[in-house]
C-alpha atoms as a PDB file:
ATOM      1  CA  UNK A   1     127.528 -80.413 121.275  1.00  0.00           C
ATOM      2  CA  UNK A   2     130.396 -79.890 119.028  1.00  0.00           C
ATOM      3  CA  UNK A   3     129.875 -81.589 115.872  1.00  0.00           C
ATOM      4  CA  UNK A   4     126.775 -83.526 117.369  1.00  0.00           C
ATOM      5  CA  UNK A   5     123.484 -81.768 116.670  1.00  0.00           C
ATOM      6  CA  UNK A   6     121.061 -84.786 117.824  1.00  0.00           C
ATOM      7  CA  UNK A   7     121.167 -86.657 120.660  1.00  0.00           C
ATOM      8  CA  UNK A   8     119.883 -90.262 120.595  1.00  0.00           C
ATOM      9  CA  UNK A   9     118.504 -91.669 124.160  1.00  0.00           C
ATOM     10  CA  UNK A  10     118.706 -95.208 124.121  1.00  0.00           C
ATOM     11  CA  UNK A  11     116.258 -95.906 126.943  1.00  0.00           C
ATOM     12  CA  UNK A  12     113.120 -93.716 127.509  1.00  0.00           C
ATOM     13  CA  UNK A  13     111.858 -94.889 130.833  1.00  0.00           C
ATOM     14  CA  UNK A  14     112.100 -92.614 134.415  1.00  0.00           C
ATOM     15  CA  UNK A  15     115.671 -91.109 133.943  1.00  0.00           C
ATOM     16  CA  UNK A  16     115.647 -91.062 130.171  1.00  0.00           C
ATOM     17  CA  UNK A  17     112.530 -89.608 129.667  1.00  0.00           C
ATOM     18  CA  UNK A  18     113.488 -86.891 132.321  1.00  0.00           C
ATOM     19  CA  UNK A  19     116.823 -86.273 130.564  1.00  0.00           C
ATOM     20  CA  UNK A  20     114.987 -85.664 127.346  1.00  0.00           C
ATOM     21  CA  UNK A  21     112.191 -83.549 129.387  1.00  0.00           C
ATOM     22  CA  UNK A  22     115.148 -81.218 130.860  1.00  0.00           C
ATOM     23  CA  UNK A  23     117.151 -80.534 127.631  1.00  0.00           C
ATOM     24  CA  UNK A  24     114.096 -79.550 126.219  1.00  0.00           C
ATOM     25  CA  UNK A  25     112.836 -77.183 128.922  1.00  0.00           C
ATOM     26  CA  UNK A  26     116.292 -75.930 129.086  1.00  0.00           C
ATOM     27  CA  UNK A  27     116.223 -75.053 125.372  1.00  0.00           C
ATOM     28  CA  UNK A  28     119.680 -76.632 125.082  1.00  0.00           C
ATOM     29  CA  UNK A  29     117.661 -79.052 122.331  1.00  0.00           C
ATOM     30  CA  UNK A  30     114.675 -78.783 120.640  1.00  0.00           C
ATOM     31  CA  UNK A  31     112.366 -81.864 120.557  1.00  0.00           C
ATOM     32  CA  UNK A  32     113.032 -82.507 116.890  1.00  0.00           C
ATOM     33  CA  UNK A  33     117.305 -83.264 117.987  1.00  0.00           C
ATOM     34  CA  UNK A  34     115.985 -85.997 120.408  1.00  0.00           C
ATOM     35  CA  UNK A  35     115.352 -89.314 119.074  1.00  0.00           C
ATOM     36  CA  UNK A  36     113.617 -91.687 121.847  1.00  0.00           C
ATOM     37  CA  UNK A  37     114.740 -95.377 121.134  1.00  0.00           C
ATOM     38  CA  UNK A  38     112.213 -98.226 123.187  1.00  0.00           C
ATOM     39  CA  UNK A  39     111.218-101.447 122.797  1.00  0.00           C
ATOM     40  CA  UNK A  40     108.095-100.650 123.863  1.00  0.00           C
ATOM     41  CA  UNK A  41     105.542 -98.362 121.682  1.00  0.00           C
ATOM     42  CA  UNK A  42     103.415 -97.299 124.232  1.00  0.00           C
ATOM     43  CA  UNK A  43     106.078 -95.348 125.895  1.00  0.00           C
ATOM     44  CA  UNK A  44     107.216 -93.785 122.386  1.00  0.00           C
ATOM     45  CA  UNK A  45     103.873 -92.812 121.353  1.00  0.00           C
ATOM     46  CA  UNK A  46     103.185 -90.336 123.961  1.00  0.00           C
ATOM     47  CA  UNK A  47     106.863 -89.118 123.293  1.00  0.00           C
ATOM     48  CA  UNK A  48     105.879 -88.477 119.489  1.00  0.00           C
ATOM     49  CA  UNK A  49     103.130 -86.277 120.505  1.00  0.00           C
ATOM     50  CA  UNK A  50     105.411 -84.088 122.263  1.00  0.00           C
ATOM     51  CA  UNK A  51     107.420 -83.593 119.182  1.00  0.00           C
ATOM     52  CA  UNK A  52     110.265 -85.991 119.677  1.00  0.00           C
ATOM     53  CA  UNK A  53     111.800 -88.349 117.360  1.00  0.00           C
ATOM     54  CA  UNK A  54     111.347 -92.276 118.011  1.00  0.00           C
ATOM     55  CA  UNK A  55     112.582 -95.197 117.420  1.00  0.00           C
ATOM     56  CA  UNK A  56     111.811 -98.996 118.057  1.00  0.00           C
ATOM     57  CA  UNK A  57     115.214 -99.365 116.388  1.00  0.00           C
ATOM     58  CA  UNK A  58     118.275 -99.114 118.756  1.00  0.00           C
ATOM     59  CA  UNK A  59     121.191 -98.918 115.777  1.00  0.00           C
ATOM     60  CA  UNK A  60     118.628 -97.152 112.644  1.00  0.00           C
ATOM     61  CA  UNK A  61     119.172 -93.702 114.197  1.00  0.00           C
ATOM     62  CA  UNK A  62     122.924 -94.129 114.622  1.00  0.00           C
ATOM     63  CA  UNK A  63     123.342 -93.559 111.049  1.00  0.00           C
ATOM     64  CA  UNK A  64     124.902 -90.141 110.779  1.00  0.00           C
ATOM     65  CA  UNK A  65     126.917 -88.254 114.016  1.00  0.00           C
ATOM     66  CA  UNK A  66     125.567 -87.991 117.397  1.00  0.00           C
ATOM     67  CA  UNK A  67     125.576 -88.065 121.150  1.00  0.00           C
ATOM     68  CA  UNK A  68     124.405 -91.704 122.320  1.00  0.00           C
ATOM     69  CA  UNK A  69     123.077 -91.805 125.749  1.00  0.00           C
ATOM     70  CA  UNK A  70     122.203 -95.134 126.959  1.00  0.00           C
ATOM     71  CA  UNK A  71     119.876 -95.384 129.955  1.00  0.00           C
ATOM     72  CA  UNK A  72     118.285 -99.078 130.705  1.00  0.00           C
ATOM     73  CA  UNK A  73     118.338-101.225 133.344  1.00  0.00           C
ATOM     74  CA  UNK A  74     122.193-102.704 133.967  1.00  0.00           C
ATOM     75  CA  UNK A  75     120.630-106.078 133.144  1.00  0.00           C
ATOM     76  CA  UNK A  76     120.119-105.042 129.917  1.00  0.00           C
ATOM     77  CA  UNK A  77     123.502-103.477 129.536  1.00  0.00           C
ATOM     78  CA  UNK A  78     125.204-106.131 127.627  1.00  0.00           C
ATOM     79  CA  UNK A  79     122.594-106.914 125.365  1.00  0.00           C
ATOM     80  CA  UNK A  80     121.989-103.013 124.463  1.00  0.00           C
ATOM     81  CA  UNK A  81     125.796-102.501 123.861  1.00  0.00           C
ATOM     82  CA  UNK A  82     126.802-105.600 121.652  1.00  0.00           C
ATOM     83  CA  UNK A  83     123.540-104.624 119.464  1.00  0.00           C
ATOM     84  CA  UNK A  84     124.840-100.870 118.980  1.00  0.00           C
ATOM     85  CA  UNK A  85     128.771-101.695 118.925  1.00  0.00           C
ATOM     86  CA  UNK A  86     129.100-101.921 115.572  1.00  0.00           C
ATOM     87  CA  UNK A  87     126.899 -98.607 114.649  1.00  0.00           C
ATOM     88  CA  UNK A  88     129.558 -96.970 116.724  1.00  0.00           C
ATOM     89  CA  UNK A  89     132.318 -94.519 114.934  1.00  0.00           C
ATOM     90  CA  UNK A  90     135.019 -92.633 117.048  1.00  0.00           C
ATOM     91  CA  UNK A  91     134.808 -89.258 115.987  1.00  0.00           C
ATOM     92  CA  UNK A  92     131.147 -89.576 114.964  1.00  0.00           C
ATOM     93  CA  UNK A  93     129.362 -90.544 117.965  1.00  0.00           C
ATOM     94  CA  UNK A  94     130.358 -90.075 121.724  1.00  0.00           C
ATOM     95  CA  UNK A  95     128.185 -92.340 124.531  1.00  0.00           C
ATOM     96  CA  UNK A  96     127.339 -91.501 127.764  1.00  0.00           C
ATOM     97  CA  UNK A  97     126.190 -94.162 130.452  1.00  0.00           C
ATOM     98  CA  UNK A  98     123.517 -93.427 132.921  1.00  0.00           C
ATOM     99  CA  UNK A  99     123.442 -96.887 133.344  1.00  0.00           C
ATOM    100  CA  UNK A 100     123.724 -97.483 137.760  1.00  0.00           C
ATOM    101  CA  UNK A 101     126.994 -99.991 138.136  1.00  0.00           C
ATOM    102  CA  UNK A 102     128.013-100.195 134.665  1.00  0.00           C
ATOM    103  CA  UNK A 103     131.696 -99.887 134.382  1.00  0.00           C
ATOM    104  CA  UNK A 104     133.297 -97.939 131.579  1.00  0.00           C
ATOM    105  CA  UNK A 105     135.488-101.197 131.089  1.00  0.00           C
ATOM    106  CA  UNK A 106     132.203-103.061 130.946  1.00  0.00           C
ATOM    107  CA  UNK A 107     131.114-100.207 127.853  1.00  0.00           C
ATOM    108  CA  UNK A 108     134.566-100.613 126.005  1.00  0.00           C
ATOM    109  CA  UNK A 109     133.890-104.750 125.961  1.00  0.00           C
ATOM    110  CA  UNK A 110     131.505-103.883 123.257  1.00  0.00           C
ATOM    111  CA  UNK A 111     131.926-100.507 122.081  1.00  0.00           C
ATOM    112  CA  UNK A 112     135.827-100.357 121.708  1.00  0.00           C
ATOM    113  CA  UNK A 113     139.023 -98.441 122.861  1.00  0.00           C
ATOM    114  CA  UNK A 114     138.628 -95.950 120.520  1.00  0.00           C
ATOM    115  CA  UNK A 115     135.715 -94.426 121.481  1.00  0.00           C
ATOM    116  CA  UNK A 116     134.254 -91.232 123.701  1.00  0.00           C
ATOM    117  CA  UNK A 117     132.761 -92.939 126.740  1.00  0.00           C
ATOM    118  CA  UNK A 118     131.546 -90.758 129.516  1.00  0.00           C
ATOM    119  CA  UNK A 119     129.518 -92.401 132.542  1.00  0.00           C
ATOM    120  CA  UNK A 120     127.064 -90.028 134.585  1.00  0.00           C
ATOM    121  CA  UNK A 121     125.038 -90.101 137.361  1.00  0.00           C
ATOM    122  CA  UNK A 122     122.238 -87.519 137.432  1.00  0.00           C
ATOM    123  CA  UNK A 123     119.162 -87.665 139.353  1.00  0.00           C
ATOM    124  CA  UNK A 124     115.324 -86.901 138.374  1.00  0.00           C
ATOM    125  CA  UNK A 125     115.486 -83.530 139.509  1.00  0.00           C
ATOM    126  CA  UNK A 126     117.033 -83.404 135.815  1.00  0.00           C
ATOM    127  CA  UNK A 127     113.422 -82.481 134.564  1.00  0.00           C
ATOM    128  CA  UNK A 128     113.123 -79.759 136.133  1.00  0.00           C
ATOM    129  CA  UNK A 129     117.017 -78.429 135.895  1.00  0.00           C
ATOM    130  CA  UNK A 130     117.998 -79.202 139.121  1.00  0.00           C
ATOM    131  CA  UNK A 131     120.078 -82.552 138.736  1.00  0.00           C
ATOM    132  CA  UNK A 132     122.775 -83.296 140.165  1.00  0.00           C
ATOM    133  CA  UNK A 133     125.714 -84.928 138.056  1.00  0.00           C
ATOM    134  CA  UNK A 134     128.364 -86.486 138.425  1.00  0.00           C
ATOM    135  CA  UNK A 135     130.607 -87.553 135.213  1.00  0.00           C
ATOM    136  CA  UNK A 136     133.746 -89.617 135.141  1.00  0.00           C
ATOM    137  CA  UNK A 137     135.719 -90.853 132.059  1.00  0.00           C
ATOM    138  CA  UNK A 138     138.954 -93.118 132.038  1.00  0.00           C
ATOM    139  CA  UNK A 139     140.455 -91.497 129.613  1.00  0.00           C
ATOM    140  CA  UNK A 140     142.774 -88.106 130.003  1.00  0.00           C
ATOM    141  CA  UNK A 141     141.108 -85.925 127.053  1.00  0.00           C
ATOM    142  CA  UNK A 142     139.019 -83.289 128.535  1.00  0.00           C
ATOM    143  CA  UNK A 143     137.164 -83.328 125.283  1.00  0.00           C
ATOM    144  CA  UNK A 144     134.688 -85.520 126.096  1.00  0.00           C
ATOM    145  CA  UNK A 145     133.941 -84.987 129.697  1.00  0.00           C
ATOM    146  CA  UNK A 146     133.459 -80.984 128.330  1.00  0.00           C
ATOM    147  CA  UNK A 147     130.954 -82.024 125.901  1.00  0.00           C
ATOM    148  CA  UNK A 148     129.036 -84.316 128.571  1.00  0.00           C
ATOM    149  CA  UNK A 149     129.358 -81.152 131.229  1.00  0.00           C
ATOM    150  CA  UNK A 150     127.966 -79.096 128.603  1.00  0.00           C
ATOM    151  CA  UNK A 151     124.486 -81.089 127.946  1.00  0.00           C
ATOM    152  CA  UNK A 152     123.986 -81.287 132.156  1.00  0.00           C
ATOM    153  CA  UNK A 153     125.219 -78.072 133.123  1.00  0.00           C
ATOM    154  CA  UNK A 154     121.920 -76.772 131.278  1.00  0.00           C
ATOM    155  CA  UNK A 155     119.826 -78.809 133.292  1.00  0.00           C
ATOM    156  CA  UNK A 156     121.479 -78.616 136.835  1.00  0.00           C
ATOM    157  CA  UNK A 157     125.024 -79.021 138.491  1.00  0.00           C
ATOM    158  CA  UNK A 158     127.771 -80.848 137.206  1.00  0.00           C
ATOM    159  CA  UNK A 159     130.842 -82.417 139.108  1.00  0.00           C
ATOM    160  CA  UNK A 160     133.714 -84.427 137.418  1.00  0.00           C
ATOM    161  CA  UNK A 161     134.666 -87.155 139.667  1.00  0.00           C
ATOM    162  CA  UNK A 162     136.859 -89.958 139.544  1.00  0.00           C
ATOM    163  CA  UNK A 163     134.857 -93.277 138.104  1.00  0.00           C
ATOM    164  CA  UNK A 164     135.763 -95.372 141.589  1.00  0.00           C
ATOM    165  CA  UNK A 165     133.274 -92.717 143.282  1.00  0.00           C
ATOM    166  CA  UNK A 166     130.122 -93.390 141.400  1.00  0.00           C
ATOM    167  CA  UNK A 167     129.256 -95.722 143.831  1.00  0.00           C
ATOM    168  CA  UNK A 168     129.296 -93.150 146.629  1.00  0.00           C
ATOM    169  CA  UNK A 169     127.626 -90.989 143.951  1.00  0.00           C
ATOM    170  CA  UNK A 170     124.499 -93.027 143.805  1.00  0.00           C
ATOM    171  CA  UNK A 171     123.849 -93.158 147.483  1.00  0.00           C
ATOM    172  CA  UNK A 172     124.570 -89.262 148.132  1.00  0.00           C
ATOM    173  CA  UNK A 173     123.147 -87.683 144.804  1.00  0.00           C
ATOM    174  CA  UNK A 174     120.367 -90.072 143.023  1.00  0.00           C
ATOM    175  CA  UNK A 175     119.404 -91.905 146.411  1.00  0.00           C
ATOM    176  CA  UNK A 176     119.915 -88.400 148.268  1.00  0.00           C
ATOM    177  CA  UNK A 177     116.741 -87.149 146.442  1.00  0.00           C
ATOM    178  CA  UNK A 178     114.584 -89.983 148.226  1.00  0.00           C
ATOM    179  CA  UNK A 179     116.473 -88.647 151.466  1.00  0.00           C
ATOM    180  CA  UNK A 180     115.762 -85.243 151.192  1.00  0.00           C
ATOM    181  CA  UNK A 181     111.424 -86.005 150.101  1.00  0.00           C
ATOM    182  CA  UNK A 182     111.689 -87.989 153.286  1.00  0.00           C
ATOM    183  CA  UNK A 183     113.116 -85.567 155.244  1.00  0.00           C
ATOM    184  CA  UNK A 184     110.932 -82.760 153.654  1.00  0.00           C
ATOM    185  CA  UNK A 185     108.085 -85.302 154.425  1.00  0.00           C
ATOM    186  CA  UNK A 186     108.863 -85.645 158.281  1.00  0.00           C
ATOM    187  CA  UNK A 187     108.874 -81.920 158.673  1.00  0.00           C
ATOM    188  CA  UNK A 188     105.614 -81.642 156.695  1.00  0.00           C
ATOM    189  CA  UNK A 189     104.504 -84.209 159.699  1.00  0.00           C
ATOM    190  CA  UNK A 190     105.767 -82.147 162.225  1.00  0.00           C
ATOM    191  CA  UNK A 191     103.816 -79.257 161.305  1.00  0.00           C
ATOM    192  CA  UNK A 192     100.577 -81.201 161.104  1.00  0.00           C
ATOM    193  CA  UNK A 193     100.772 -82.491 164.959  1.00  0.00           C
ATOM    194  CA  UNK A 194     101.286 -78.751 166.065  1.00  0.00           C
ATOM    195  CA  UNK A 195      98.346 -76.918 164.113  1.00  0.00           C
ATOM    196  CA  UNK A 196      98.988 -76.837 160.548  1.00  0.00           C
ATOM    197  CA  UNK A 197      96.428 -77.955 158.075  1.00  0.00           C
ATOM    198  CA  UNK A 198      98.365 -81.259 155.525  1.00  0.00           C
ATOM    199  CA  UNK A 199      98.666 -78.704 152.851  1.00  0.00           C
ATOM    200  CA  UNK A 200      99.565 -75.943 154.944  1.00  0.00           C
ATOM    201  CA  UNK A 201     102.215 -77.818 156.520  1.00  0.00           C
ATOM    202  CA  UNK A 202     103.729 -79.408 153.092  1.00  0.00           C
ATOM    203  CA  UNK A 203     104.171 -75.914 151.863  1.00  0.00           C
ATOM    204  CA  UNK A 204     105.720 -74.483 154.363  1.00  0.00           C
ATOM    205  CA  UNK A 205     108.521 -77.374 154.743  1.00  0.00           C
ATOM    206  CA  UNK A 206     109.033 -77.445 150.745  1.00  0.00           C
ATOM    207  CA  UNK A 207     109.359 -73.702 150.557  1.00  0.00           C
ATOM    208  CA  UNK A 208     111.843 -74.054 153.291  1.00  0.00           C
ATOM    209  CA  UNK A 209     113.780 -76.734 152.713  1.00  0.00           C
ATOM    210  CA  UNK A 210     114.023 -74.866 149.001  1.00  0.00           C
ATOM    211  CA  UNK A 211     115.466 -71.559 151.103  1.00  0.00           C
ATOM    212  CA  UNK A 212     117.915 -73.608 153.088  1.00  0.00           C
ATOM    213  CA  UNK A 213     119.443 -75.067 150.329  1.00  0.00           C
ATOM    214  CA  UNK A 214     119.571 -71.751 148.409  1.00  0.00           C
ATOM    215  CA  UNK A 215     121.130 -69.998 151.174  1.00  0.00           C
ATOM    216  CA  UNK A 216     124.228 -72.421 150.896  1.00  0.00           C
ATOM    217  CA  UNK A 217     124.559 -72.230 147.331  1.00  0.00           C
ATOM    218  CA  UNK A 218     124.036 -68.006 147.242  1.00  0.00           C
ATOM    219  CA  UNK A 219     126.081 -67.871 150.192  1.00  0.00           C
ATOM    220  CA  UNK A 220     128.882 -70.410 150.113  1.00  0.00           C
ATOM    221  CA  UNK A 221     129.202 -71.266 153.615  1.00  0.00           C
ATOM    222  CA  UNK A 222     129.087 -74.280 155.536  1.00  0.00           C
ATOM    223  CA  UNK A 223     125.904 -75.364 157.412  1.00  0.00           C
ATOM    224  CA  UNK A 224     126.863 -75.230 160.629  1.00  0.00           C
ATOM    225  CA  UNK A 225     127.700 -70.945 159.860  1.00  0.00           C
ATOM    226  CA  UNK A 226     123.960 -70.665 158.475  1.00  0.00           C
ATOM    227  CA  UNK A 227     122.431 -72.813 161.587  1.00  0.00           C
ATOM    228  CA  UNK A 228     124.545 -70.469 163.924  1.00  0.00           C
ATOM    229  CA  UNK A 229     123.098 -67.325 162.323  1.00  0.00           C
ATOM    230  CA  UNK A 230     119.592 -69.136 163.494  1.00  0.00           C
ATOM    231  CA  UNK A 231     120.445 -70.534 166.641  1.00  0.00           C
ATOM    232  CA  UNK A 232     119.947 -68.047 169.881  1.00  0.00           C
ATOM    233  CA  UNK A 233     120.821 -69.315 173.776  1.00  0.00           C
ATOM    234  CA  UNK A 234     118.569 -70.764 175.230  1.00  0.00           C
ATOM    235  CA  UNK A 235     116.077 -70.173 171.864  1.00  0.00           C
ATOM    236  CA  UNK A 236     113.302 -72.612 170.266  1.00  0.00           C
ATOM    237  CA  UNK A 237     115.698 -73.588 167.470  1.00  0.00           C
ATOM    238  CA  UNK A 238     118.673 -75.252 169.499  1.00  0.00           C
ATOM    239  CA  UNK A 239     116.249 -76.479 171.496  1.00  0.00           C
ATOM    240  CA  UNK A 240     114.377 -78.248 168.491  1.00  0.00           C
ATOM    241  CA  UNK A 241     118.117 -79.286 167.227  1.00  0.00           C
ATOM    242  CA  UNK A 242     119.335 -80.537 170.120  1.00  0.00           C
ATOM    243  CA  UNK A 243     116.277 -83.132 170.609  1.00  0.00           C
ATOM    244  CA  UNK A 244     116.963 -84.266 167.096  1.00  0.00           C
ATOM    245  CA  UNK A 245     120.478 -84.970 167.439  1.00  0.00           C
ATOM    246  CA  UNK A 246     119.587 -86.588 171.232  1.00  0.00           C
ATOM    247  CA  UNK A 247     117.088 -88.595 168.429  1.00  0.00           C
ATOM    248  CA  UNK A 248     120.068 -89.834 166.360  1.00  0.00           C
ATOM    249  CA  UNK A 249     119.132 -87.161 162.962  1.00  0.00           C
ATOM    250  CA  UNK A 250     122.375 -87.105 162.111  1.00  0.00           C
ATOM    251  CA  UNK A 251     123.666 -90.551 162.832  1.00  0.00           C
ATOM    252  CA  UNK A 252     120.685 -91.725 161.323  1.00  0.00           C
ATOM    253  CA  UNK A 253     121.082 -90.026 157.707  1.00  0.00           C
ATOM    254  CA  UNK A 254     124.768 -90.559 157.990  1.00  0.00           C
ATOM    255  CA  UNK A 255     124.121 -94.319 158.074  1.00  0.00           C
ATOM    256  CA  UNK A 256     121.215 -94.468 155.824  1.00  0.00           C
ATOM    257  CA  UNK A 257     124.117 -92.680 153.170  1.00  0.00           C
ATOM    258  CA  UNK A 258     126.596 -95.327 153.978  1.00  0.00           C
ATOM    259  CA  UNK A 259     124.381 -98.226 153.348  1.00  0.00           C
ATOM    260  CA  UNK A 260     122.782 -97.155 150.609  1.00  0.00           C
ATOM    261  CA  UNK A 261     126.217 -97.002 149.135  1.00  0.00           C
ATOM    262  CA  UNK A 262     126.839-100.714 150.350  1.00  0.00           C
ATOM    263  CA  UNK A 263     123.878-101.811 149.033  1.00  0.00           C
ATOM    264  CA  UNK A 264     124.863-100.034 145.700  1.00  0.00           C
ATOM    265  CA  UNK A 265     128.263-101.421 145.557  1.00  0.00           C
ATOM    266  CA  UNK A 266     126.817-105.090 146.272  1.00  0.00           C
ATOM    267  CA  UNK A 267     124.623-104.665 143.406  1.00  0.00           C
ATOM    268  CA  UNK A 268     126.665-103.635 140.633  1.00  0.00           C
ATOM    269  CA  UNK A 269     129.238-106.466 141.840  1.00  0.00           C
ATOM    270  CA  UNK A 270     126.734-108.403 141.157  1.00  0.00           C
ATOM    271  CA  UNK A 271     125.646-106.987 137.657  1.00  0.00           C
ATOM    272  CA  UNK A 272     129.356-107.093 136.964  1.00  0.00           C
ATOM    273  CA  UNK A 273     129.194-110.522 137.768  1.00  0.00           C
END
């Protein structure tokens, strides 16, 4: 991170704490670089016994350069931001939002013109190194954005994307994890009704959903080429698709993606408002 050794998390709760987890595991930081910032000290205690710095104070560890990343709930956004502001120096500190719905216009209100504002939207696969993130800035210097792509890229997949499609981002990439359990879930199901033991049956849809998705990443195709390579006339597998689709699979995820994006979009107008 350039000139910023430490990173301070303002926020330790579910995506936070996983950031902090994943950076660690990754070996991109050691504990010691992290400083947790909470209001509450039950949640940093358990953080200081895995080595990590803490911090009831949101503006006390802002006191010499580093990477602020501020993840609370986007109720508390305007409160958290006005309280930091003035602790903020361009050139010395860079933020990045994981805050669902919170504008970057909303961030420079309080923090200024000046400064290195990056919004992302990972998801909590990120503490295990399997996120998917999305950044966006509003700005035109790369900088920034490179610096941001350089912390997630060690624990997952980055994509830079413009900041009107965080929105869709939410639905597709943090709600997509819920989709995907769900999905994994329903298999796991499946494989119970025809003979499989519940454990049995979870394994066997995780370790396969896992090799699906590989295969498209290793292999750079399109579904439809892998499900072809699986597919035979008149075969078990199209015959198993086919009832799905005849079931509404598709139409059904495609519309659970669109109105979780709705949704998402109805609640940060609302935080906005």
């Amino acid at each position: 991170m350039k000139n910023k050794s430490r990173l301070v998390i303002i926020g330790s709760g579910n995506i936070g704490g996983a950031i902090a987890t994943g950076l660690v595991r990754a070996k991109h930081l050691a504990p010691a670089q992290i400083t947790m910032c909470d209001v509450q000290p039950q949640r940093l205690e358990a953080l200081k016994q895995r080595g990590f710095a803490v911090s009831t104070s949101n503006t006390a560890p802002l006191a010499t350069p580093c990477t602020v990343l501020v993840s609370v709930e986007p109720h508390h956004a305007d409160e958290v931001l006005a309280g930091i502001g003035p602790a903020l120096k361009p050139g010395l500190h860079m933020v990045i939002s994981v805050m669902a719905g919170v504008a970057i216009s909303q961030l420079r209100k309080h923090l200024g013109a000046k400064l290195s504002i990056i919004r992302a939207m990972p998801n909590t696969a990120i503490a295990i190194g399997e996120s998917m993130t999305c950044l966006a800035s509003d700005k035109p210097d790369k900088g920034p954005l490179d610096e941001a792509r350089a912390i997630f890229d060690t624990v997952g997949q980055t994509l830079i994307i413009t900041e009107e499609q965080m929105t869709p981002a939410t639905a597709l990439g943090a709600c997509g994890i819920a989709f995907f359990l769900r999905a994994i879930r329903a298999a796991s199901q499946g494989g119970i009704e025809i003979g499989f033991s519940s454990h049995a049956a979870l394994t066997i849809a995780i370790q396969t959903a896992k090799g699906a998705a590989c295969l498209l990443q290793s292999q750079d195709r399109h579904p439809e080429s892998e499900i072809d390579r699986v597919t035979t006339p008149r075969g078990c597998t199209i015959s198993g698709l086919n009832q799905m689709e005849h079931e509404g699979f598709s139409s059904a995820v495609i519309k659970g993606i669109v109105t979780a994006a709705r949704k998402a979009d109805e609640l940060y107008a609302r935080n906005r408002g």
